[in-house]
N, C-alpha and C. Protein backbone atom coordinates (compact mmCIF):
# COMPACT_ATOMS: atom_id res chain seq x y z
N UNK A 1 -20.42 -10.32 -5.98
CA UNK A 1 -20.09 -10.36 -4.58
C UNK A 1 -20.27 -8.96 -4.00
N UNK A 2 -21.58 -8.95 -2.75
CA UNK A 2 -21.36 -8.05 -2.52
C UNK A 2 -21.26 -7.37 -1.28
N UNK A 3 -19.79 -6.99 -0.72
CA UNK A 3 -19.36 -7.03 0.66
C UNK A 3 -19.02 -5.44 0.67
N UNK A 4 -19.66 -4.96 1.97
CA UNK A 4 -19.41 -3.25 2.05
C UNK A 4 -18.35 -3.39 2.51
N UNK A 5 -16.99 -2.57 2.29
CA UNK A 5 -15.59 -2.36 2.26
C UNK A 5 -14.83 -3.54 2.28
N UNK A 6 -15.08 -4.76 1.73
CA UNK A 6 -14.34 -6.20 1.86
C UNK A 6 -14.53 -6.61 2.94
N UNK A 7 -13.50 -7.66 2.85
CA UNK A 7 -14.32 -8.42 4.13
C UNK A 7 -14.07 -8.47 5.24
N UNK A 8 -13.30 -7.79 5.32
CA UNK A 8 -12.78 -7.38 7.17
C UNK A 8 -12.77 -5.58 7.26
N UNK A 9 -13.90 -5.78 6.69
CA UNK A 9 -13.69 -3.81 7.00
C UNK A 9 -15.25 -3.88 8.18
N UNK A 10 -14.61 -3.09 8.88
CA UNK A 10 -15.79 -2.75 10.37
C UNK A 10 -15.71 -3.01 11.37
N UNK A 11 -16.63 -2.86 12.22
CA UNK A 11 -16.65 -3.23 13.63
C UNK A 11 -17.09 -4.99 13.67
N UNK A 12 -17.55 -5.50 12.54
CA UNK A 12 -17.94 -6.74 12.68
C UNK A 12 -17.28 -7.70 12.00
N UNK A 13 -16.20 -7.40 11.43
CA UNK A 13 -15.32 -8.47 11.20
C UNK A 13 -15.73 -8.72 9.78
N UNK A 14 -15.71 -10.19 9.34
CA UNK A 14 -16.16 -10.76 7.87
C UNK A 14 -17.54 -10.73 8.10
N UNK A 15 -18.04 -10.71 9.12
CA UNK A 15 -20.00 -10.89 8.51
C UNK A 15 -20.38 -9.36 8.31
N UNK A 16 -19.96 -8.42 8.28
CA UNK A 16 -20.18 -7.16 8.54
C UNK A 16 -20.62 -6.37 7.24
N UNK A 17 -21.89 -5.76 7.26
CA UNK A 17 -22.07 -5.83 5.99
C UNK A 17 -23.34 -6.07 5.18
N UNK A 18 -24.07 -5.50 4.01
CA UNK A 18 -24.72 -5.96 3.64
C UNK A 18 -24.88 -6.52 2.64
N UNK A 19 -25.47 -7.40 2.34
CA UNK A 19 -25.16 -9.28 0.99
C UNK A 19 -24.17 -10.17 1.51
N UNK A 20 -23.48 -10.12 2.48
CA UNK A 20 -22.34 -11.28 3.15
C UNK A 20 -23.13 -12.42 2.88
N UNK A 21 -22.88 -13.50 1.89
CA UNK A 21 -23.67 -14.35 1.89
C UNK A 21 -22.68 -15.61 2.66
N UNK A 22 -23.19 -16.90 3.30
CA UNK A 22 -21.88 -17.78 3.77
C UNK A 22 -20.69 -17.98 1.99
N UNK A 23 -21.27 -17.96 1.01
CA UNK A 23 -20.85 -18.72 0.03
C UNK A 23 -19.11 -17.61 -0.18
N UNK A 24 -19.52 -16.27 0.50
CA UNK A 24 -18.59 -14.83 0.33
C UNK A 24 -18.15 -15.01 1.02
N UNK A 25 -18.11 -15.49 2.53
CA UNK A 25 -17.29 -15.68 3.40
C UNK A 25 -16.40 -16.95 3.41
N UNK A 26 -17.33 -18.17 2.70
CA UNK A 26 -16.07 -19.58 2.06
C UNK A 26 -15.04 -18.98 1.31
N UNK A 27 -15.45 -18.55 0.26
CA UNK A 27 -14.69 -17.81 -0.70
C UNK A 27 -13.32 -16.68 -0.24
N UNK A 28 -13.91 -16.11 0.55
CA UNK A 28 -12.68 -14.98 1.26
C UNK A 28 -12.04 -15.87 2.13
N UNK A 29 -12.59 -16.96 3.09
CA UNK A 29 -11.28 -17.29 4.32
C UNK A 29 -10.51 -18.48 3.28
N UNK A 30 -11.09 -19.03 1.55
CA UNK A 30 -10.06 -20.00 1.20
C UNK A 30 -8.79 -19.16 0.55
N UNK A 31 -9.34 -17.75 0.25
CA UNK A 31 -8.09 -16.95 -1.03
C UNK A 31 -7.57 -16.58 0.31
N UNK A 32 -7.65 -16.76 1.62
CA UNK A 32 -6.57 -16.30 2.68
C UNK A 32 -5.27 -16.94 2.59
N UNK A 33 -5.30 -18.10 2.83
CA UNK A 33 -4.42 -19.19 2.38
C UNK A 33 -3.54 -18.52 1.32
N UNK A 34 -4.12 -18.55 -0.08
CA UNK A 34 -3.21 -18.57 -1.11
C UNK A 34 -2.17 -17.18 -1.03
N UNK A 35 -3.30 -16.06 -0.24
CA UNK A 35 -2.51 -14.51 -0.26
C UNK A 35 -1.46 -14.64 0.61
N UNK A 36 -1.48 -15.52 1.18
CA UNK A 36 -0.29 -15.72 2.25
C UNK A 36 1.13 -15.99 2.09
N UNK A 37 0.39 -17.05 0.86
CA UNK A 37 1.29 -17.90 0.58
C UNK A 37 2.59 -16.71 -0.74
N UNK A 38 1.43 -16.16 -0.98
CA UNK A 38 1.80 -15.25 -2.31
C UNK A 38 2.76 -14.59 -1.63
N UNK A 39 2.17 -13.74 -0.48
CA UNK A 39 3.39 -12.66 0.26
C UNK A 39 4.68 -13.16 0.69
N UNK A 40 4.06 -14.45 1.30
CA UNK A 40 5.82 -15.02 1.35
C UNK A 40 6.35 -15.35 0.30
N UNK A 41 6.40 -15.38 -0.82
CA UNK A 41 6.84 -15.68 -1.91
C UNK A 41 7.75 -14.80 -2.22
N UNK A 42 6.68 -13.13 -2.34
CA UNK A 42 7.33 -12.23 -2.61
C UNK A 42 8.36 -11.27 -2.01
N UNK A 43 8.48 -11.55 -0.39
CA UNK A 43 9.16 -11.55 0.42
C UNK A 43 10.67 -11.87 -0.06
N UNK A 44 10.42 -13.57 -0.50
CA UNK A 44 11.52 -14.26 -0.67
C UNK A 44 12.37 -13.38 -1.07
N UNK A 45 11.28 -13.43 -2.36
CA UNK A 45 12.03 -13.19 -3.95
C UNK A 45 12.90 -11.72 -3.72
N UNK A 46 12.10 -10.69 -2.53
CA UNK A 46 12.52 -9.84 -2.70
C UNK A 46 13.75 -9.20 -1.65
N UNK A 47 13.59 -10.81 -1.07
CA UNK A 47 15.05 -10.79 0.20
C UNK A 47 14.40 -9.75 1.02
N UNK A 48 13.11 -9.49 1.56
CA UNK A 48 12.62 -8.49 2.31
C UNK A 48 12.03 -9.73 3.62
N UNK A 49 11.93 -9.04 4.70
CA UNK A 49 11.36 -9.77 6.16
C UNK A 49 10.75 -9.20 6.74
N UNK A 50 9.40 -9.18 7.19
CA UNK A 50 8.81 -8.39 8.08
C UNK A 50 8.70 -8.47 9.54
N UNK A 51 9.67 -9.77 9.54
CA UNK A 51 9.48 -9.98 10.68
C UNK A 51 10.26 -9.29 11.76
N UNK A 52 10.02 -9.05 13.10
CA UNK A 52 10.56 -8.50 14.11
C UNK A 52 11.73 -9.13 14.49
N UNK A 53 12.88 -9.04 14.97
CA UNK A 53 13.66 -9.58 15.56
C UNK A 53 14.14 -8.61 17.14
N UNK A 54 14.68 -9.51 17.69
CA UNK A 54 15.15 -8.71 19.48
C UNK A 54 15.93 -7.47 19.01
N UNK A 55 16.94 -7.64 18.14
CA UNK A 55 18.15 -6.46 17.42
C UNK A 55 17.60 -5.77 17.05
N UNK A 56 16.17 -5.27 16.20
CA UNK A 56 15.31 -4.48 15.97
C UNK A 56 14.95 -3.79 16.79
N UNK A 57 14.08 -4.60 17.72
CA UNK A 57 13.21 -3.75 18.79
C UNK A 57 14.41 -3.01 19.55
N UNK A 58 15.80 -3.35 20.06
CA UNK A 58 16.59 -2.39 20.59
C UNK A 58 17.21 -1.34 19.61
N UNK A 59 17.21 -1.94 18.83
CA UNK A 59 17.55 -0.42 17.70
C UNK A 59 16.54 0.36 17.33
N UNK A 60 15.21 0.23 17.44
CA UNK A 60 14.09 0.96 17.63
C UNK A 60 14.11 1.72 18.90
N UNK A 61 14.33 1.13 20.01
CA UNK A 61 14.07 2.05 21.29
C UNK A 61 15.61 2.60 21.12
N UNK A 62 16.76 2.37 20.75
CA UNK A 62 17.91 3.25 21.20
C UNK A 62 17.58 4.65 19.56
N UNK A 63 16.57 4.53 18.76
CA UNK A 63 16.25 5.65 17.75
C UNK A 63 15.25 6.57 18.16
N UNK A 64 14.37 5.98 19.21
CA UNK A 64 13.46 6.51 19.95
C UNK A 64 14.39 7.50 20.75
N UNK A 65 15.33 6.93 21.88
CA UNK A 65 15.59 7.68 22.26
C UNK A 65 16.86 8.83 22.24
N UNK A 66 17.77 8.44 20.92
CA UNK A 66 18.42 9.58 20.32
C UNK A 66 17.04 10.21 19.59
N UNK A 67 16.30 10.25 19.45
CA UNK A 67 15.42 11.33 18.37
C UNK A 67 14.99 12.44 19.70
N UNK A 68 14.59 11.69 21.02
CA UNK A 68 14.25 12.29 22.13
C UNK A 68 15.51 13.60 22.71
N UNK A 69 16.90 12.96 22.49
CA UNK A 69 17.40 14.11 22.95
C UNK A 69 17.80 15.00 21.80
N UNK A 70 17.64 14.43 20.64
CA UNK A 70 17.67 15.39 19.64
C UNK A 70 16.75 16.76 19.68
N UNK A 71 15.24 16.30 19.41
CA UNK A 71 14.34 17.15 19.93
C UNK A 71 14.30 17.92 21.27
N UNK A 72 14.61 17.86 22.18
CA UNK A 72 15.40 18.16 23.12
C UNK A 72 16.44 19.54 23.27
N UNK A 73 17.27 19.50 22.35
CA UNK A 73 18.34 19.82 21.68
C UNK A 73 17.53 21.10 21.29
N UNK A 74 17.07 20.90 20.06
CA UNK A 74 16.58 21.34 19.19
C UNK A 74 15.58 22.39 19.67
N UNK A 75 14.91 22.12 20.61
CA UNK A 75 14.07 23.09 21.70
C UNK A 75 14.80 24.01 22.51
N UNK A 76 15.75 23.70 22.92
CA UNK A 76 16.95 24.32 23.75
C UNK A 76 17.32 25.53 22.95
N UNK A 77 17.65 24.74 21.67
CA UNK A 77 18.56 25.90 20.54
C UNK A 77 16.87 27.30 20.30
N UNK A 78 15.91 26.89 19.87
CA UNK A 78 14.90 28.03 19.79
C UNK A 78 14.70 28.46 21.10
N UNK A 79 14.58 28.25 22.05
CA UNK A 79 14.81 28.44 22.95
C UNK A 79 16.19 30.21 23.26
N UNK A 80 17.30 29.84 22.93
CA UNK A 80 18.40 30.57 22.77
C UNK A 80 17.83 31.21 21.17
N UNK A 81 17.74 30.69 20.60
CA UNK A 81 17.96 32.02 19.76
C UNK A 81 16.40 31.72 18.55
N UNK A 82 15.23 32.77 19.51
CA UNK A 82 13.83 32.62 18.97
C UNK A 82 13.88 33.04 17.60
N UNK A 83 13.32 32.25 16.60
CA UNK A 83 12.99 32.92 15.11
C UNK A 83 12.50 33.80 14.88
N UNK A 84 11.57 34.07 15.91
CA UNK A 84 10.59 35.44 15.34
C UNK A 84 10.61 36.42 15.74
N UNK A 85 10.24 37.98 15.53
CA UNK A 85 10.74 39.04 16.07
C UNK A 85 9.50 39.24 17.27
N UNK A 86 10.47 39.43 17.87
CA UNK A 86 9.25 39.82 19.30
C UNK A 86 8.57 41.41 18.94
N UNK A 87 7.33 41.38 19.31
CA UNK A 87 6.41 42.76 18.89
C UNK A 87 4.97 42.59 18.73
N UNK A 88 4.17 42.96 18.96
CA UNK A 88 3.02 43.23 18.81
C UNK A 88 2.75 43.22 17.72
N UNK A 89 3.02 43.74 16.37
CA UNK A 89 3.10 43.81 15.34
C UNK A 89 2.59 42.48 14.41
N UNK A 90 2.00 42.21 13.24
CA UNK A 90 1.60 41.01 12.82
C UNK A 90 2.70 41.42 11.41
């Protein structure tokens, strides 16, 4: 099989590529299915979720924006008291 960077690597999707034969592209969209099936499996097993929920996305933007006034903060403080010695000097 011979597919330049697998089969969804490029600007052209699964045909992208040189040797894409149809028989490489049956072959890759049927093991889609099974990899799917595999990840949720391992998901289960591993009590892990990738999925998004609403409680996420607001605890994402309320981390966004404590990190914002942190940095903030943090600029203020160098700001008041610069690390480096002022001088011409290297």
């Amino acid at each position: 099989m011979k597919c330049k960077g697998g089969l969804t690597h490029g600007r052209g999707g699964l045909t992208h590529g040189r040797g894409v034969q149809p028989s490489v592209l049956v072959k890759g969209t049927k093991n889609m299915a099974s990899a799917a099936q595999i990840c949720e499996s391992v998901e289960e097993f591993a009590r892990f979720s990738n999925d998004i929920s609403a409680e996420k996305i607001h605890n994402r933007q309320a981390a966004i924006t404590r990190e914002e006034a942190d940095a903030e903060k943090l600029l203020d403080w160098f700001t008041d008291h610069y690390p480096f010695n002022e001088g011409s000097e290297i």
